[in-house]
N, C-alpha and C. Protein backbone atom coordinates (compact mmCIF):
# COMPACT_ATOMS: atom_id res chain seq x y z
N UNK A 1 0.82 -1.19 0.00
CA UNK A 1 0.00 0.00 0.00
C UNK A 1 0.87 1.25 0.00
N UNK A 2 1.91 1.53 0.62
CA UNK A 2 3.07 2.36 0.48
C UNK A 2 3.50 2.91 -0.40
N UNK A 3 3.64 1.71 -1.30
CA UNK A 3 4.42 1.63 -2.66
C UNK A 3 3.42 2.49 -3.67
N UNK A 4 1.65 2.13 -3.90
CA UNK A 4 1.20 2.81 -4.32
C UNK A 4 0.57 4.10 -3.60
N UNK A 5 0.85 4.39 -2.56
CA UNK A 5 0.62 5.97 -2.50
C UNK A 5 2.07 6.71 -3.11
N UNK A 6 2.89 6.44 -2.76
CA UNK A 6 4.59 6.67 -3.37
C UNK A 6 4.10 6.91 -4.74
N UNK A 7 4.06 5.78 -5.10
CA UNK A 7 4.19 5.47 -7.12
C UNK A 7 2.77 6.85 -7.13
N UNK A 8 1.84 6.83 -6.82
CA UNK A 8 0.44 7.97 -7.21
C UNK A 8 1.13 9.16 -6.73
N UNK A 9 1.65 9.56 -5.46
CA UNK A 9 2.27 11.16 -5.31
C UNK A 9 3.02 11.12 -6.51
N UNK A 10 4.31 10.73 -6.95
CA UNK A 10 5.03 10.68 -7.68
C UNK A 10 4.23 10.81 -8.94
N UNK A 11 3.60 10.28 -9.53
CA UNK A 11 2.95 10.57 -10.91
C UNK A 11 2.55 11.56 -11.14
N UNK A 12 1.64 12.07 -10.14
CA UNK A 12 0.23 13.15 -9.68
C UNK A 12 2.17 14.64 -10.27
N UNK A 13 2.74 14.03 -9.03
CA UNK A 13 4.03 15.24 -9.07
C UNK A 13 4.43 15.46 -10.70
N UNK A 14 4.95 14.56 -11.33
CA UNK A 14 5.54 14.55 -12.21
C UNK A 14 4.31 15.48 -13.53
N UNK A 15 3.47 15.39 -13.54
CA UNK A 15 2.93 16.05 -14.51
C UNK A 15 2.28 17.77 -13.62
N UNK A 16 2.99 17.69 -12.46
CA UNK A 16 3.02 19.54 -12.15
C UNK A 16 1.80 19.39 -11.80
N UNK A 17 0.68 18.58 -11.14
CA UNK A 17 -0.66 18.85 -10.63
C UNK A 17 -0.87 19.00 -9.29
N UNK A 18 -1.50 19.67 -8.64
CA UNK A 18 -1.80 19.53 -7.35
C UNK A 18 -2.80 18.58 -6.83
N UNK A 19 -3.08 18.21 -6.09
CA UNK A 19 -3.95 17.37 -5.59
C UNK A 19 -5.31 17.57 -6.19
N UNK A 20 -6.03 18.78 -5.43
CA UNK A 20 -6.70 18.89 -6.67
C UNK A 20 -7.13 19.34 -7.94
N UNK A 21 -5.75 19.20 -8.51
CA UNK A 21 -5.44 18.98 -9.95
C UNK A 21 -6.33 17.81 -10.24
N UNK A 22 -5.68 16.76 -9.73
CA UNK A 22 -6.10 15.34 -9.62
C UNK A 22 -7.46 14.91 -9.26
N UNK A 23 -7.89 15.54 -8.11
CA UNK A 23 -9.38 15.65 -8.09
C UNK A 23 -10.36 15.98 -8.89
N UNK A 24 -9.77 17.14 -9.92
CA UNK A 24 -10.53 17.82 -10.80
C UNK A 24 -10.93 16.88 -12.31
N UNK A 25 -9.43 16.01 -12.65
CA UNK A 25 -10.04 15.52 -13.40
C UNK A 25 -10.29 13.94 -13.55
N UNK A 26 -10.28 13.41 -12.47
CA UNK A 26 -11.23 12.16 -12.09
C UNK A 26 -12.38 12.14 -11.57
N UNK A 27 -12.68 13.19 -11.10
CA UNK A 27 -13.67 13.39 -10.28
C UNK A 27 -14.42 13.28 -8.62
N UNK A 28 -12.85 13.06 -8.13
CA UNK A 28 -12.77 12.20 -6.83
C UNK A 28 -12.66 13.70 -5.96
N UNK A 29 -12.80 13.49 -4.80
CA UNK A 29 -12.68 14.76 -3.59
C UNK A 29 -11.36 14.66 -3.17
N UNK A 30 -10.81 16.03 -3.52
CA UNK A 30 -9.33 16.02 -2.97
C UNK A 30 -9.05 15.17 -1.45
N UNK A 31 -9.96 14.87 -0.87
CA UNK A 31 -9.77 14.46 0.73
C UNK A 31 -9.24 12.87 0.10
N UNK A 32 -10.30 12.66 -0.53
CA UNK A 32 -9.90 11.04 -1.10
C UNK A 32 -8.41 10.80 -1.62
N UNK A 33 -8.08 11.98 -2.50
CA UNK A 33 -6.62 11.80 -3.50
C UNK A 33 -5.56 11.98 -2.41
N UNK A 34 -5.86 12.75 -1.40
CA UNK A 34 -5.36 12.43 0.14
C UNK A 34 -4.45 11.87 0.37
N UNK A 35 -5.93 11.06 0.93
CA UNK A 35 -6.21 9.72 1.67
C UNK A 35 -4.86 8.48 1.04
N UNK A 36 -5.32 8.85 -0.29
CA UNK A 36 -4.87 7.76 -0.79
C UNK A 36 -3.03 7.89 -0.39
N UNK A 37 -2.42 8.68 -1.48
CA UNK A 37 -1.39 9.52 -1.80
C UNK A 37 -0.78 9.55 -0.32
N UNK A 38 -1.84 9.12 1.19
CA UNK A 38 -0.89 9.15 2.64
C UNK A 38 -0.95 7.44 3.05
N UNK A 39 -1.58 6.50 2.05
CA UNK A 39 -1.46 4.88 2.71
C UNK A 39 -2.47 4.79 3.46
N UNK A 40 -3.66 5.68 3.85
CA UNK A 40 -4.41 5.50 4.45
C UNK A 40 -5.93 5.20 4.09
N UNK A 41 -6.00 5.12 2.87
CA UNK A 41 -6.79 3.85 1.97
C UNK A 41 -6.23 3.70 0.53
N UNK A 42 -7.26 2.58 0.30
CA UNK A 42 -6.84 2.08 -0.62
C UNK A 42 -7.96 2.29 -2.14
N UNK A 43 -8.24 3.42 -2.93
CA UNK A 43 -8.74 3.22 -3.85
C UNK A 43 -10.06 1.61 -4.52
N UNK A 44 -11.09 2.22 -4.78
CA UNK A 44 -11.93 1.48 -5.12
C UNK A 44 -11.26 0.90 -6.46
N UNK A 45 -11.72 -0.38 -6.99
CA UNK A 45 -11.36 -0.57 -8.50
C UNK A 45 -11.45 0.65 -9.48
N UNK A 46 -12.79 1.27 -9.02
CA UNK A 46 -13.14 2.36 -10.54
C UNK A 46 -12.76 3.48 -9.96
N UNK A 47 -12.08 3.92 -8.76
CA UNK A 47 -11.26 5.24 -8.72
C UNK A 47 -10.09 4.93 -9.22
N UNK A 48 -9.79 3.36 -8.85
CA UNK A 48 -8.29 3.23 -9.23
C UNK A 48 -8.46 3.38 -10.70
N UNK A 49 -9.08 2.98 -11.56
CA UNK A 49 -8.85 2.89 -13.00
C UNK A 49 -8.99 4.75 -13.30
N UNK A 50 -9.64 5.49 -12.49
CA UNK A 50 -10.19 6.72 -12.70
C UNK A 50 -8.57 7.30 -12.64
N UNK A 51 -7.71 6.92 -11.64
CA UNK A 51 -6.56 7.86 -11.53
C UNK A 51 -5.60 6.96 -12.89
N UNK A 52 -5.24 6.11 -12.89
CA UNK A 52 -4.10 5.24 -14.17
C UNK A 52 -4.85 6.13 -15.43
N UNK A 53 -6.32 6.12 -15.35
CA UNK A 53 -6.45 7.32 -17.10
C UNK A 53 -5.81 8.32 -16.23
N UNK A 54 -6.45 9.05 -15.72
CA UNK A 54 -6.09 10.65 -15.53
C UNK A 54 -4.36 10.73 -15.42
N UNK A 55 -3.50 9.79 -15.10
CA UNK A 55 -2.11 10.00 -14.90
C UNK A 55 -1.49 9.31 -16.28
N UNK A 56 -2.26 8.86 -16.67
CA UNK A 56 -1.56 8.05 -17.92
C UNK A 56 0.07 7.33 -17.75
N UNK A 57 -0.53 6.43 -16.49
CA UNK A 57 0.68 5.21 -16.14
C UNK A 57 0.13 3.82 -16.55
N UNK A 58 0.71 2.69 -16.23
CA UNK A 58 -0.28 1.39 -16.09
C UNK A 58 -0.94 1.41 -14.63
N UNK A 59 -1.00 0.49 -14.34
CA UNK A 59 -2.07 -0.26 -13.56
C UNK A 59 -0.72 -0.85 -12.42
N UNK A 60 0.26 -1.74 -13.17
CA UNK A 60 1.19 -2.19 -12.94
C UNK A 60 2.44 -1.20 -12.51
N UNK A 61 2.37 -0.44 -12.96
CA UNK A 61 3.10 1.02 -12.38
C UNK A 61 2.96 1.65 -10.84
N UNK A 62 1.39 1.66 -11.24
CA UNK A 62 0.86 2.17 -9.33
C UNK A 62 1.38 0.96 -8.25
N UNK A 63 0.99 -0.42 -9.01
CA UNK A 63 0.93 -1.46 -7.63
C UNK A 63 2.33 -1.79 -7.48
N UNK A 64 3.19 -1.56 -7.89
CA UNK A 64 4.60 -1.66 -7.96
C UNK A 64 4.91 -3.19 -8.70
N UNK A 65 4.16 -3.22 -9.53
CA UNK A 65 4.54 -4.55 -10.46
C UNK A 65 5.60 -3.94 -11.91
N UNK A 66 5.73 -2.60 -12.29
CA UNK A 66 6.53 -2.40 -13.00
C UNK A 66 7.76 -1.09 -12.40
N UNK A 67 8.89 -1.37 -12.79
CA UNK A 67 9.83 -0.47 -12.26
C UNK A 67 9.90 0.75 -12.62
N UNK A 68 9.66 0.97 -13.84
CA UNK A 68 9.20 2.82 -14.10
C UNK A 68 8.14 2.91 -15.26
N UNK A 69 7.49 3.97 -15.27
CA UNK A 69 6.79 3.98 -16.53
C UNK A 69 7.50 5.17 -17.68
């Protein structure tokens, strides 16, 4: 769970967005992109697929199944 709040700050960072940057265009409440982004939950399936579009990584990127995207 670490690994993907790490790997999601890091993405969210890399394209210069703020949190809710990120909120804005998934549609999620900055409290949630949070939440997540501190290990202190864990994304539903369809938020998770909501943030991999909006960051344009894999799937395998966030869960730490690939080493960089």
């Amino acid at each position: 769970m670490k690994l993907l709040a790490l790997r999601l700050r890091t993405a969210r960072e890399l394209k210069d967005w703020t949190q809710q940057d990120l909120a804005n265009v998934t549609g999620l409440m900055p409290s949630a992109v949070s939440h997540f982004e501190k290990g202190r939950r864990v994304p539903s399936l369809q938020n998770f697929h909501k943030l991999v579009v909006a960051l344009n990584v894999s799937a395998d990127y966030l869960l730490g199944r690939a080493f960089d995207e």
